[in-house]
C-alpha atoms as a PDB file:
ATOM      1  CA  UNK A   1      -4.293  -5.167 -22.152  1.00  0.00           C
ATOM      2  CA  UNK A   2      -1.904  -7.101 -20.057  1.00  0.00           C
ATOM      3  CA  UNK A   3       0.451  -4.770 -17.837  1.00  0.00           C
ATOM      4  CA  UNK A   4       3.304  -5.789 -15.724  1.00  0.00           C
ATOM      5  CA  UNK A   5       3.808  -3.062 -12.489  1.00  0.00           C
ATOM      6  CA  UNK A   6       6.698  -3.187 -10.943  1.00  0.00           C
ATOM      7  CA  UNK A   7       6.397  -1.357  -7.496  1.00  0.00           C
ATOM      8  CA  UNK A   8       2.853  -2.553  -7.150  1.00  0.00           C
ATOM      9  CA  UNK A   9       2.761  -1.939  -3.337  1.00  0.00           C
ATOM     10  CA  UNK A  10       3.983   1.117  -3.248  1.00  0.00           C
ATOM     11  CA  UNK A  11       2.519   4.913  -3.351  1.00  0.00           C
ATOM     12  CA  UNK A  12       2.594   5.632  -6.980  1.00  0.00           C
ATOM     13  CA  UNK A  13       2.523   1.659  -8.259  1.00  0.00           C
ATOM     14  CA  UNK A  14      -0.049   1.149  -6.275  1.00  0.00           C
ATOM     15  CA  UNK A  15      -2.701   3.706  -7.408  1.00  0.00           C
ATOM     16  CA  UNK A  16      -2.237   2.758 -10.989  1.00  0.00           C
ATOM     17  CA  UNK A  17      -2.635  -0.911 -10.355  1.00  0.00           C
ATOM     18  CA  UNK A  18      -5.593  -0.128  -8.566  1.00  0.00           C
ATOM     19  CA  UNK A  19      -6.392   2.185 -11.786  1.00  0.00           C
ATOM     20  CA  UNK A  20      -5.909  -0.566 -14.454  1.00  0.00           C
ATOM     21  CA  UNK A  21      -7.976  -3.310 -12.236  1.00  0.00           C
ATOM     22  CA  UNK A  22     -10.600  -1.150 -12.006  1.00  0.00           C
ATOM     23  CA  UNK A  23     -10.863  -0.686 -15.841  1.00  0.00           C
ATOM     24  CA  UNK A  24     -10.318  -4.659 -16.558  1.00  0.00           C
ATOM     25  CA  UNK A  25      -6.630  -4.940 -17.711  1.00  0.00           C
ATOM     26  CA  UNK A  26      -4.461  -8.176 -16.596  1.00  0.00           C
ATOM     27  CA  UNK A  27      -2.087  -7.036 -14.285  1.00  0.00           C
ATOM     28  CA  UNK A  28       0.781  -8.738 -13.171  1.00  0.00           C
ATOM     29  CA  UNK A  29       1.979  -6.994  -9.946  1.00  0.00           C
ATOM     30  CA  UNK A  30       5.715  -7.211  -8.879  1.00  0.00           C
ATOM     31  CA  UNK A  31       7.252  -6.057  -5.517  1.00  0.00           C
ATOM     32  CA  UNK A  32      10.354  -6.877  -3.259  1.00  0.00           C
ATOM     33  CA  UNK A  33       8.328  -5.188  -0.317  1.00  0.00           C
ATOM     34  CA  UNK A  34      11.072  -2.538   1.005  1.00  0.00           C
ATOM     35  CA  UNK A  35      10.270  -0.425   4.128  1.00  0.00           C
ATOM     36  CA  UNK A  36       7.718   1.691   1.827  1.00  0.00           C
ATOM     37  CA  UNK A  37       5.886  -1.308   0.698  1.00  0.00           C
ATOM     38  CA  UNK A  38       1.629  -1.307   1.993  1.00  0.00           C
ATOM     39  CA  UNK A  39       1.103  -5.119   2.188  1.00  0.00           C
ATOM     40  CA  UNK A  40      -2.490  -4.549   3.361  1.00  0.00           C
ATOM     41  CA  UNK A  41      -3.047  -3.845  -0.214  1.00  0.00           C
ATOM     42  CA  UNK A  42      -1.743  -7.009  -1.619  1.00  0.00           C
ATOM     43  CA  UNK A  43      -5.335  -9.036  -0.297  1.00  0.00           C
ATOM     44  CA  UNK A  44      -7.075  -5.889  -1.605  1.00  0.00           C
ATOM     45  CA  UNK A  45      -5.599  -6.885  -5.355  1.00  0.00           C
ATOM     46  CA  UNK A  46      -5.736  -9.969  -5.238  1.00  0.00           C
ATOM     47  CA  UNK A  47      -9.547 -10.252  -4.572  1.00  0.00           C
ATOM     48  CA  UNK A  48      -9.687  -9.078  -8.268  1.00  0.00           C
ATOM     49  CA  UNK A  49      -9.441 -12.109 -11.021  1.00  0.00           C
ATOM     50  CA  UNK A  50      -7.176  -9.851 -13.253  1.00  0.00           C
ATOM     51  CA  UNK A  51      -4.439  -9.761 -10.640  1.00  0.00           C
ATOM     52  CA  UNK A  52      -1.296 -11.922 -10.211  1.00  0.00           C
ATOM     53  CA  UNK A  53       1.365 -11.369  -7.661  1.00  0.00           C
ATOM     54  CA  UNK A  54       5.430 -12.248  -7.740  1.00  0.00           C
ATOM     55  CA  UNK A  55       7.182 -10.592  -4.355  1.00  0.00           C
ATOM     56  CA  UNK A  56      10.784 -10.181  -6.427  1.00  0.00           C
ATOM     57  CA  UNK A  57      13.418  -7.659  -6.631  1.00  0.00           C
ATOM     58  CA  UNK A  58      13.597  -5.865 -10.025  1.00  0.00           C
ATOM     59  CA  UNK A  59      17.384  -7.058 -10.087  1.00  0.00           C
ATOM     60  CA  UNK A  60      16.204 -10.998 -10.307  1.00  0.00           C
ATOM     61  CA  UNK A  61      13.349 -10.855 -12.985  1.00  0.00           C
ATOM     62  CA  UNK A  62      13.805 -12.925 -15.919  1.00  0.00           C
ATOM     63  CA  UNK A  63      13.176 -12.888 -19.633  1.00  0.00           C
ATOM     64  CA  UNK A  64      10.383 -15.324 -19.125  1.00  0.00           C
ATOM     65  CA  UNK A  65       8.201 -13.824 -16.383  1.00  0.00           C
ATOM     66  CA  UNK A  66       7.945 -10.466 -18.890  1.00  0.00           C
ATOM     67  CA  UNK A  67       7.935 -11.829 -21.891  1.00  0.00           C
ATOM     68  CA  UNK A  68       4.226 -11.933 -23.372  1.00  0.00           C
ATOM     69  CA  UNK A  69       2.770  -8.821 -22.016  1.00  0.00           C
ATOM     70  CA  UNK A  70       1.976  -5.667 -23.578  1.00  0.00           C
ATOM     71  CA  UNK A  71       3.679  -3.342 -21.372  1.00  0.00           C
ATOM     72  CA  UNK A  72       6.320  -3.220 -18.574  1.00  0.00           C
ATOM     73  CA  UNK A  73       5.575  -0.068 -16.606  1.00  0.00           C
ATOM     74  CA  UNK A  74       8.203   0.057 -13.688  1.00  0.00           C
ATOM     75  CA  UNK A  75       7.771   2.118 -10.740  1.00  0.00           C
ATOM     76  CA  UNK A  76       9.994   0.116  -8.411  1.00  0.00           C
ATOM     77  CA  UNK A  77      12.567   2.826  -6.877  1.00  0.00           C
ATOM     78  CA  UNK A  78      14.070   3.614  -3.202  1.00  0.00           C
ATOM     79  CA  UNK A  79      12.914   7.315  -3.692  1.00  0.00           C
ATOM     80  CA  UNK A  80      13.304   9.013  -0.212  1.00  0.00           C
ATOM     81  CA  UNK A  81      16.362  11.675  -0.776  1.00  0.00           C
ATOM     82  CA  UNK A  82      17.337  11.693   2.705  1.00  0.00           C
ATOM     83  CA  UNK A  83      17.775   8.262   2.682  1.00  0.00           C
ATOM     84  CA  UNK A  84      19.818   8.630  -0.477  1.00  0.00           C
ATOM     85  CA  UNK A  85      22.395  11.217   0.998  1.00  0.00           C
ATOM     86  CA  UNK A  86      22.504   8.854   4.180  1.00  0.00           C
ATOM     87  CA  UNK A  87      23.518   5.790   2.149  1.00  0.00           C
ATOM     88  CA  UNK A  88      23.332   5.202  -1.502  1.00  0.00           C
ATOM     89  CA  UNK A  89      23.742   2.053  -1.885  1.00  0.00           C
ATOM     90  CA  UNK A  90      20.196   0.436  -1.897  1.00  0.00           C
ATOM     91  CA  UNK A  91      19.413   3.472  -4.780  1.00  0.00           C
ATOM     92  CA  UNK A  92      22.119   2.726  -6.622  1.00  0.00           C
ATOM     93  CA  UNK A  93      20.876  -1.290  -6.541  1.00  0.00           C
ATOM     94  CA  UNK A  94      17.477  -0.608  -7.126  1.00  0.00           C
ATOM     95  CA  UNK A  95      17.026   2.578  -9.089  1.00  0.00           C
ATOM     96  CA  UNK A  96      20.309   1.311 -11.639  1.00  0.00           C
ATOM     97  CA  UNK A  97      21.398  -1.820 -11.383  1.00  0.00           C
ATOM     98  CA  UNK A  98      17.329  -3.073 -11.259  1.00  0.00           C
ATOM     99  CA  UNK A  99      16.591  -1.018 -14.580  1.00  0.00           C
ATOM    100  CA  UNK A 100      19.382  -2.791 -15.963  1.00  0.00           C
ATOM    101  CA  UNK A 101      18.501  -5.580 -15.343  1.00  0.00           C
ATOM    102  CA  UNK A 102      15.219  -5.216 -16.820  1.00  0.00           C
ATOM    103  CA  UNK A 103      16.583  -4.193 -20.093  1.00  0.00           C
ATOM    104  CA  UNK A 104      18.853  -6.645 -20.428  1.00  0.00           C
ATOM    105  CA  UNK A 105      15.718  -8.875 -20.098  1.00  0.00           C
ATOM    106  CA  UNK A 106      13.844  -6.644 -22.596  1.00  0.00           C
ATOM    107  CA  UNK A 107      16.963  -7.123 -25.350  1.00  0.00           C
ATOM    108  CA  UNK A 108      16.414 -11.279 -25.179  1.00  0.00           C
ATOM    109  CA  UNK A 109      12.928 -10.885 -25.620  1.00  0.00           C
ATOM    110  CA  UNK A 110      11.411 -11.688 -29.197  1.00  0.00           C
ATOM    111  CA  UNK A 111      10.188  -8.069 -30.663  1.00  0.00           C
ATOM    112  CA  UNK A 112       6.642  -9.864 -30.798  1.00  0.00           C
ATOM    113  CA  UNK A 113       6.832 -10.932 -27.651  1.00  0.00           C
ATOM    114  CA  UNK A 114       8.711  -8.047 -25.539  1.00  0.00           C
ATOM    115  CA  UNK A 115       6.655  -5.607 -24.081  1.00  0.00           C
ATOM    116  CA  UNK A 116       6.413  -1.629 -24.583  1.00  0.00           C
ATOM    117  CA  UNK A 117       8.653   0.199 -21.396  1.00  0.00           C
ATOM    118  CA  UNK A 118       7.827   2.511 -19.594  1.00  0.00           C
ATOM    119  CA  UNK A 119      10.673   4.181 -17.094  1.00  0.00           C
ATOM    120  CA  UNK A 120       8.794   5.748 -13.896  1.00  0.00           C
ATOM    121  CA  UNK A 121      11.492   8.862 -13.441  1.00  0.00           C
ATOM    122  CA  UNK A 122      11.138  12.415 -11.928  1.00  0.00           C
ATOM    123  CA  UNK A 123      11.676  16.085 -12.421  1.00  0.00           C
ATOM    124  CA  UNK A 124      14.816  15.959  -9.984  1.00  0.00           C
ATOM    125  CA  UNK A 125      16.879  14.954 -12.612  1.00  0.00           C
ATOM    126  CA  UNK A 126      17.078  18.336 -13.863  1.00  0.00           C
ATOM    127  CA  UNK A 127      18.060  20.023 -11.101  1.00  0.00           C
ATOM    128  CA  UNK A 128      17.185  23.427  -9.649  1.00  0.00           C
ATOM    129  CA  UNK A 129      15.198  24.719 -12.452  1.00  0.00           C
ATOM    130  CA  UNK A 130      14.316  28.697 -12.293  1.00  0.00           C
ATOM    131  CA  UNK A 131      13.006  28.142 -16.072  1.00  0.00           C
ATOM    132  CA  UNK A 132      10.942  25.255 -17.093  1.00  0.00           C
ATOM    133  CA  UNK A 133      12.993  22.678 -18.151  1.00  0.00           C
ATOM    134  CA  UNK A 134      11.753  20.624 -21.276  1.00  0.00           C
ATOM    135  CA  UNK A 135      11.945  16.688 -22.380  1.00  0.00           C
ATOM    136  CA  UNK A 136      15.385  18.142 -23.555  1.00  0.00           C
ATOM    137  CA  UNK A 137      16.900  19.924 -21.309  1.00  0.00           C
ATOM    138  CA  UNK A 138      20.173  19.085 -19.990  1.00  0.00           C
ATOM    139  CA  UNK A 139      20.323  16.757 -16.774  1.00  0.00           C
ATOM    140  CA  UNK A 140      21.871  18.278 -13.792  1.00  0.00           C
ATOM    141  CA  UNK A 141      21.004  15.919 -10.588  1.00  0.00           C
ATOM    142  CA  UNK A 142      21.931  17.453  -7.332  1.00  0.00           C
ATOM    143  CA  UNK A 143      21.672  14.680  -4.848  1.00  0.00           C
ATOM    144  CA  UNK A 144      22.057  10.961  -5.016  1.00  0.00           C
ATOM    145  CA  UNK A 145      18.651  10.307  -5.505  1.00  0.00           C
ATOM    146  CA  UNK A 146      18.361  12.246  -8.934  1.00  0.00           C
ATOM    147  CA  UNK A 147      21.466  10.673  -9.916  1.00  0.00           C
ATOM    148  CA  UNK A 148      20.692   7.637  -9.735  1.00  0.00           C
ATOM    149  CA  UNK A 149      17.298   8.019 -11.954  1.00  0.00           C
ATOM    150  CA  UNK A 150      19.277  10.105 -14.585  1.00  0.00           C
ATOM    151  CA  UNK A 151      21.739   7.199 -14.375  1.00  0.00           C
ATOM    152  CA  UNK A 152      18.228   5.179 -15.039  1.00  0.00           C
ATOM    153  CA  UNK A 153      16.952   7.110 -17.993  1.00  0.00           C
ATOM    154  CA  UNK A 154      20.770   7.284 -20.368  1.00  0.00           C
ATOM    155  CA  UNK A 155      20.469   3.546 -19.576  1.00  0.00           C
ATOM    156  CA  UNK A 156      16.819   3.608 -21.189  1.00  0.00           C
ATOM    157  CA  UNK A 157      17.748   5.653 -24.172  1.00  0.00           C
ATOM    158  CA  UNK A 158      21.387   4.016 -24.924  1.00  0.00           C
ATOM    159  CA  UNK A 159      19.406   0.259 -24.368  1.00  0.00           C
ATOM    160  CA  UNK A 160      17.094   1.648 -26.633  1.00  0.00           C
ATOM    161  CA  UNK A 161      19.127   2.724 -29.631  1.00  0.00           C
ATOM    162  CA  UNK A 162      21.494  -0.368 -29.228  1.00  0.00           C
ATOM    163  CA  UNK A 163      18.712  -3.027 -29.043  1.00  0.00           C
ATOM    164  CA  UNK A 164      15.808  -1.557 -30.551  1.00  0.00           C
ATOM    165  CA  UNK A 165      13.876  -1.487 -27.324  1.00  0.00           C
ATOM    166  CA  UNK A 166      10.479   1.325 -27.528  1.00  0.00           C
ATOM    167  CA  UNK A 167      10.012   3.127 -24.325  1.00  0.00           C
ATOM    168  CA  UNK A 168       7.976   5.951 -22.728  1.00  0.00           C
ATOM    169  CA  UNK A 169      10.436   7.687 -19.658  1.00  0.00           C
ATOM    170  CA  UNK A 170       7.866   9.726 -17.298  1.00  0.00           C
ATOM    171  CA  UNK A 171       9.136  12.721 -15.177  1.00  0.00           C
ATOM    172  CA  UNK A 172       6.646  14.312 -13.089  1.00  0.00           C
ATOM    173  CA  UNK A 173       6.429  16.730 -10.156  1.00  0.00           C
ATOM    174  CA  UNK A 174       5.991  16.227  -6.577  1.00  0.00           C
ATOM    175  CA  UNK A 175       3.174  13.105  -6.134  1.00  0.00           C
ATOM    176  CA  UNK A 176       0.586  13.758  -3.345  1.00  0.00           C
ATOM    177  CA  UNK A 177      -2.264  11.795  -2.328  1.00  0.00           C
ATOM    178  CA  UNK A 178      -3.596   8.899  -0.025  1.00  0.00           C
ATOM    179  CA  UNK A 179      -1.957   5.811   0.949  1.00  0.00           C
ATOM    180  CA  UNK A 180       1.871   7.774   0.805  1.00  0.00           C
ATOM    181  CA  UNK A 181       4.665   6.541   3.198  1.00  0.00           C
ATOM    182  CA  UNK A 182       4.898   8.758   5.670  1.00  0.00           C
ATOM    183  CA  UNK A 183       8.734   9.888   5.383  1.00  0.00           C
ATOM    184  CA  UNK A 184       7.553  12.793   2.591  1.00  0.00           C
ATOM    185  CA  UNK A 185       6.225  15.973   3.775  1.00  0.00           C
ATOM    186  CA  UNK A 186       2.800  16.154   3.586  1.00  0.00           C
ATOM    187  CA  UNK A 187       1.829  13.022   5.225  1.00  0.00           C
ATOM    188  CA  UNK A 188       5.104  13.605   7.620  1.00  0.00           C
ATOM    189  CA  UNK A 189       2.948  16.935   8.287  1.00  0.00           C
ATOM    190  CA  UNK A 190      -0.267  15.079   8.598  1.00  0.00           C
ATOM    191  CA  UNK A 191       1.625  12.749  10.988  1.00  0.00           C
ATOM    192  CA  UNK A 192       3.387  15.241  13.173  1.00  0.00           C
ATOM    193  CA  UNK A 193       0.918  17.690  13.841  1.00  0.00           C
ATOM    194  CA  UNK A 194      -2.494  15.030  14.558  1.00  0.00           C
ATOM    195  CA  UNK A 195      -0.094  14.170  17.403  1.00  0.00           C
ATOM    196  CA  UNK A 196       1.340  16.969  18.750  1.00  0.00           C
ATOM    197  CA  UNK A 197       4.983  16.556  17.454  1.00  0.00           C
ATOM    198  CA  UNK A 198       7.221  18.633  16.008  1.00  0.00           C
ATOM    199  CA  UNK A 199       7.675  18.616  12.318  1.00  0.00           C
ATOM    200  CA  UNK A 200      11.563  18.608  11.275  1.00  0.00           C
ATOM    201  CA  UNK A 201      11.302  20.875   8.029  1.00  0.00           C
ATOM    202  CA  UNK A 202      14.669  21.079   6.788  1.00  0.00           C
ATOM    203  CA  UNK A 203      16.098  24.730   4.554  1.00  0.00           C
ATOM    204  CA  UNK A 204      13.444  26.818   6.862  1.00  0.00           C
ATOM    205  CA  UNK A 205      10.644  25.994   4.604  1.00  0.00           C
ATOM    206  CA  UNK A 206      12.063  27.720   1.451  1.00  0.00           C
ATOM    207  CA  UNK A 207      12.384  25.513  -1.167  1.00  0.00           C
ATOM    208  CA  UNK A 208       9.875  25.583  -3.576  1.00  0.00           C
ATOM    209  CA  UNK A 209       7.885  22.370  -4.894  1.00  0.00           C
ATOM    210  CA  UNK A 210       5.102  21.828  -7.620  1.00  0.00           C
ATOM    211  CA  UNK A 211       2.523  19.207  -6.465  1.00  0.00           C
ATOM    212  CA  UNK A 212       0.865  17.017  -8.644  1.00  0.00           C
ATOM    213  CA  UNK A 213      -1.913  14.546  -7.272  1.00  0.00           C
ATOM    214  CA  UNK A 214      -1.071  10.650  -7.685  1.00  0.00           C
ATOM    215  CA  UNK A 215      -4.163   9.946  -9.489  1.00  0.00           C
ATOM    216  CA  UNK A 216      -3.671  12.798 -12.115  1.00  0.00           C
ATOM    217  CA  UNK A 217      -0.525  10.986 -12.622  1.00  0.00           C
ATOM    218  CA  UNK A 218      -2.478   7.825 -13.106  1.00  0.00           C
ATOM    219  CA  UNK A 219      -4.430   9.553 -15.806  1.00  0.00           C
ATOM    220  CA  UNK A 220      -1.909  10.783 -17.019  1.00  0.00           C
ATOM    221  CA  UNK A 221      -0.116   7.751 -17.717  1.00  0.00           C
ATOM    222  CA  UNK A 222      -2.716   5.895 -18.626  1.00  0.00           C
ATOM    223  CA  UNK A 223      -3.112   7.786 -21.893  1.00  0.00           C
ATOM    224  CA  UNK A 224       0.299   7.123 -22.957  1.00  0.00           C
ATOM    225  CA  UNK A 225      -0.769   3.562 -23.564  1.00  0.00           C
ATOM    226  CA  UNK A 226      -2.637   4.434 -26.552  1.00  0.00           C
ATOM    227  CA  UNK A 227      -0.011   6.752 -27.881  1.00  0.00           C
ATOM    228  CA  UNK A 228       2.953   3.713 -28.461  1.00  0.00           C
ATOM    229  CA  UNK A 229       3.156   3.425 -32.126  1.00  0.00           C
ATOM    230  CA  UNK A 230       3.124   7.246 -32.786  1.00  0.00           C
ATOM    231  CA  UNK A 231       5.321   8.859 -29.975  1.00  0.00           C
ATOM    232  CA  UNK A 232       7.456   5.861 -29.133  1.00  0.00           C
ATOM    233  CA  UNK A 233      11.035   6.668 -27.663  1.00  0.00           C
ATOM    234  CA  UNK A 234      10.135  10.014 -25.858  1.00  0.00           C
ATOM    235  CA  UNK A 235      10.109  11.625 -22.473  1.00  0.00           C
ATOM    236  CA  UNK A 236       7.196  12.763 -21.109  1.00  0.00           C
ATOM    237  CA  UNK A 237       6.254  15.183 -18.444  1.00  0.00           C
ATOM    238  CA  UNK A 238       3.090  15.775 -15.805  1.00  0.00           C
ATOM    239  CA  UNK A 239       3.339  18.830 -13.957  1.00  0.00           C
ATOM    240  CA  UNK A 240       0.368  19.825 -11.494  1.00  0.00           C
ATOM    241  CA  UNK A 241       1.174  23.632 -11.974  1.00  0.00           C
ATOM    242  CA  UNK A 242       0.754  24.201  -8.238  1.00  0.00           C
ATOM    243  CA  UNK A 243       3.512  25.873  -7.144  1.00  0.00           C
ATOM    244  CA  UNK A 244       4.459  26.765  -3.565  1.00  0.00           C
ATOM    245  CA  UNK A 245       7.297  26.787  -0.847  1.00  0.00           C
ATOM    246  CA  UNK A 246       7.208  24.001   1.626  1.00  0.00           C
ATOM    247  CA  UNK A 247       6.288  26.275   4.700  1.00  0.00           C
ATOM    248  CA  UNK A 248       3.307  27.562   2.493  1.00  0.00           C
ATOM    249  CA  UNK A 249       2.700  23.795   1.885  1.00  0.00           C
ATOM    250  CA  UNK A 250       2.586  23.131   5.715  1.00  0.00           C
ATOM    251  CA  UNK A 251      -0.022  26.132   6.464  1.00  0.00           C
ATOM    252  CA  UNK A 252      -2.252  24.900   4.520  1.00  0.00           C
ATOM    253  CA  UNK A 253      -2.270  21.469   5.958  1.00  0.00           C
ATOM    254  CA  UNK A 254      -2.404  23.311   9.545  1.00  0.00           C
ATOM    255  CA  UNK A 255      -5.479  25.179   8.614  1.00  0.00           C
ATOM    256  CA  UNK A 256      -7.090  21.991   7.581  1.00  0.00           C
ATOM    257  CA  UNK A 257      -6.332  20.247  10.571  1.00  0.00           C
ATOM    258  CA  UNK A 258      -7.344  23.530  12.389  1.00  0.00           C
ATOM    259  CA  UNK A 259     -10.182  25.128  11.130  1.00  0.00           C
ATOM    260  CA  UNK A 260     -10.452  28.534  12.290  1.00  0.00           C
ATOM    261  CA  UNK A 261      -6.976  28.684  14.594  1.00  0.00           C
ATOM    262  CA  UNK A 262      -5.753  31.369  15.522  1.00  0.00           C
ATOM    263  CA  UNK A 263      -2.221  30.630  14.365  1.00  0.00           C
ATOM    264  CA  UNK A 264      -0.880  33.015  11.502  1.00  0.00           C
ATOM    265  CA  UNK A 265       1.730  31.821   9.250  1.00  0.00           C
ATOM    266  CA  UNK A 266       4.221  34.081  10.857  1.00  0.00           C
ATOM    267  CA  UNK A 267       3.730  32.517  14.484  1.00  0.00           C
ATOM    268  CA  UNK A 268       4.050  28.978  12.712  1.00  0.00           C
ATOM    269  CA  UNK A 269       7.442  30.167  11.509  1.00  0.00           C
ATOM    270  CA  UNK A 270       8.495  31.509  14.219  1.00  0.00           C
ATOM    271  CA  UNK A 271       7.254  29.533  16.948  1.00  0.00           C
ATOM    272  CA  UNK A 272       9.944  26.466  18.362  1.00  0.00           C
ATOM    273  CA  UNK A 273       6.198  24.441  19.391  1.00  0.00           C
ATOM    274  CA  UNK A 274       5.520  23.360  16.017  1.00  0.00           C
ATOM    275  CA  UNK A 275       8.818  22.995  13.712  1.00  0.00           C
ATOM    276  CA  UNK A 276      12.202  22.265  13.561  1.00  0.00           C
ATOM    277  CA  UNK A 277      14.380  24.197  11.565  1.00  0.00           C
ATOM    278  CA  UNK A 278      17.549  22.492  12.625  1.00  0.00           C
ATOM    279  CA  UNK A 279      18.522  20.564   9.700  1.00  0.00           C
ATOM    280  CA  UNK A 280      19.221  21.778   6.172  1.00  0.00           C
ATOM    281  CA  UNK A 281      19.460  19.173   3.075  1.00  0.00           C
ATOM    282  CA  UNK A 282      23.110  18.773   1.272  1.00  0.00           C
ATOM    283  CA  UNK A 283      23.166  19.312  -2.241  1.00  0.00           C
ATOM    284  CA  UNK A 284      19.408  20.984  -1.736  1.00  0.00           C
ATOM    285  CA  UNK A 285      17.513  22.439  -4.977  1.00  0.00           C
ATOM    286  CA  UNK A 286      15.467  25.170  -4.515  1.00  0.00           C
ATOM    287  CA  UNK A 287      13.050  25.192  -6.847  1.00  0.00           C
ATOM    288  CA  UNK A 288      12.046  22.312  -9.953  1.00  0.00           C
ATOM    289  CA  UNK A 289       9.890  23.196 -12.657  1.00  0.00           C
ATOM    290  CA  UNK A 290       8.812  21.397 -15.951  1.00  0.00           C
ATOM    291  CA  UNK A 291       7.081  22.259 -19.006  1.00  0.00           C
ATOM    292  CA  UNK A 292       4.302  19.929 -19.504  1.00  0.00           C
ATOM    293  CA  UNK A 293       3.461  21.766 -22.569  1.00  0.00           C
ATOM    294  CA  UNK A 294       3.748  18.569 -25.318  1.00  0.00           C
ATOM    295  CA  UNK A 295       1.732  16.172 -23.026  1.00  0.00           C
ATOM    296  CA  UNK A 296      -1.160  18.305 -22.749  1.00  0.00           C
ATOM    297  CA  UNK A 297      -1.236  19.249 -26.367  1.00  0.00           C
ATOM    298  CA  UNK A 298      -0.908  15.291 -27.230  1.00  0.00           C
ATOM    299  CA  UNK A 299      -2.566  13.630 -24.639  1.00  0.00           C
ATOM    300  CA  UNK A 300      -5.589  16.337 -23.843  1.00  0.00           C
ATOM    301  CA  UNK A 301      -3.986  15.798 -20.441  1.00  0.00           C
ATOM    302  CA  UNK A 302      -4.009  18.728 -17.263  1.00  0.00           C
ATOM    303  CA  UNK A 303      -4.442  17.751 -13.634  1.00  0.00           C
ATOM    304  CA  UNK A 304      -8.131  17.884 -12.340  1.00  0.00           C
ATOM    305  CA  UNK A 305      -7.571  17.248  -8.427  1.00  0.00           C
ATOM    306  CA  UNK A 306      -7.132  20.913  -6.422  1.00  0.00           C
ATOM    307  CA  UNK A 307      -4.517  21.145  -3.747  1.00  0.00           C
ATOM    308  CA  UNK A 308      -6.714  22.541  -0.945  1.00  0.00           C
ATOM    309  CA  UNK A 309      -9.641  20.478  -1.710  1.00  0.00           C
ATOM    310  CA  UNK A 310      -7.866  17.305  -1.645  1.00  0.00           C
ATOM    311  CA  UNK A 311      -5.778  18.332   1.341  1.00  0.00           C
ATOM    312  CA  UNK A 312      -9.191  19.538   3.133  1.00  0.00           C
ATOM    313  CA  UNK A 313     -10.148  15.455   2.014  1.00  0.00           C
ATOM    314  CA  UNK A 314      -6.824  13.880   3.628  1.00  0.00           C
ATOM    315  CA  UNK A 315      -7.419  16.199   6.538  1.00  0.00           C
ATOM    316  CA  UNK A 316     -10.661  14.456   7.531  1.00  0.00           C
ATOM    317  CA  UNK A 317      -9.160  11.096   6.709  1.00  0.00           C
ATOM    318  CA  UNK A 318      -6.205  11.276   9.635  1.00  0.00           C
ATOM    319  CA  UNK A 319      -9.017  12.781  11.672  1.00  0.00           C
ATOM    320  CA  UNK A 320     -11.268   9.927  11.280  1.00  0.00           C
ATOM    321  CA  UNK A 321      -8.858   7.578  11.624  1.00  0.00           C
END
């Protein structure tokens, strides 16, 4: 197959170009190379034969760098919701204006020639979600962030029914795993506590977060390439079904730093040495949850990767290193 990955150098994007090379695919990778960009593993992909390289912005691709492949699978996105509340300009650029763009590309394209899209979204769109919402449910973003990948995925469906473009759109849970920028929690965590800072945790811990490891996702979405002709124009979801709050989240990662401290969970909490409960999130959600319910009856799909194992794993990693 020939795949086009937008994103290529970042957390998610990268893993699955990493995941197609591996298995022989031509990729085309495609990255502007924003703040959250790993260019150390731009010479890792291009020592592989199947492996081109374009650094653009999603917002300047043209009709006849995509045209020709078999799939467009774009997980380009400014994705940090912190940043978003600060200024939401750049999401609004990238995370709209760059899917547009990309569609509007897609329409010009030949049928023959125009390759299957897949949107890269998340379970934020939803909302705080006490019951698991499905494909269906209703989109209620909270925060800029969400909006603007809602915003993303009525642009998908509406380019779709107007110009006959197919499309897969992909909302997941919390992504975990090596190689992630260091502005999301756990590898914030990682960061903070290997050198004796203190970790600003913002909503005292509380809210509530299903983690999924990256390459589950990878699986994940890898099986949705042989699935085009027969589910074509749906929303899929990939949950990991590991549900905890964020201070439970940041034990565990103590402990495996730690082995055998003394600390208790209560002295974490309550302790001013270790975290910073000083800021709370605008427009926070408490909890997300999805049912993933159709993917793993049609794909055979469920995450294989557990939590404390691979956090035990990324423990000895920032140890090491």
């Amino acid at each position: 197959m020939k795949i086009i990955i937008t994103g290529c150098l970042g957390f998610i994007g990268s893993h699955f170009t990493r995941y197609c090379l591996e298995k022989g695919h031509e990729v085309l990778g495609i990255d502007c190379g924003t703040y959250a960009a790993n260019f150390d593993l731009s010479s890792e992909f291009l020592d592989y034969k199947n492996f081109s390289f374009k650094g653009k912005d999603i917002n300047d691709l043209t009709c006849d760098e995509i045209g020709g492949w078999n799939f467009l699978i774009n997980f380009a996105a400014e994705s940090h919701v912190d940043n978003s509340i600060t200024n939401s300009t750049d999401f609004i650029e990238s995370n709209i204006s760059g899917v547009c763009n990309i569609l509007d590309c897609l329409k010009l394209i030949p049928k023959d020639a125009r390759p299957f899209f897949i949107q890269i979204s998340t379970d934020e769109v939803y909302g705080d979600s006490y019951h698991k919402s499905t494909p269906g449910s209703t989109l209620h973003p909270s925060n800029p962030y969400a909006a603007t990948k809602a915003s993303a995925d009525m642009l998908v469906k509406a380019w779709s029914r107007t110009y006959d473009i197919d499309y897969f759109i992909v909302r997941m849970t919390n992504n975990y795993g090596p190689g992630q920028h260091k502005e999301k929690l756990i590898p914030k965590t990682f960061h903070c506590f290997t050198r004796d800072l203190k970790l600003p945790l913002h909503n005292k811990g509380k809210p509530i977060r299903d983690w999924l490891h990256v390459l589950d996702t990878c699986d994940g979405i890898y099986k949705l390439l042989s699935v085009t002709e027969e589910y074509k124009n749906t929303i899929w979801h990939f949950a990991g079904g590991d549900e905890r709050r964020n201070i439970d989240t940041v034990y565990i990662i103590m402990n495996a730093i730690f082995p055998g401290s003394c600390v208790s969970k209560k002295t974490l909490v309550e302790s001013s040495f270790w975290l910073d409960f000083s800021y709370s999130r605008p427009g926070q959600d408490k909890r997300y949850r999805i049912s993933d319910k159709k993917t793993r009856d049609a794909l055979g799909w469920k995450p294989k990767r557990n939590f404390e194992e691979e956090i035990q794993k990324m423990a000895e990693e920032y140890k090491n290193g």
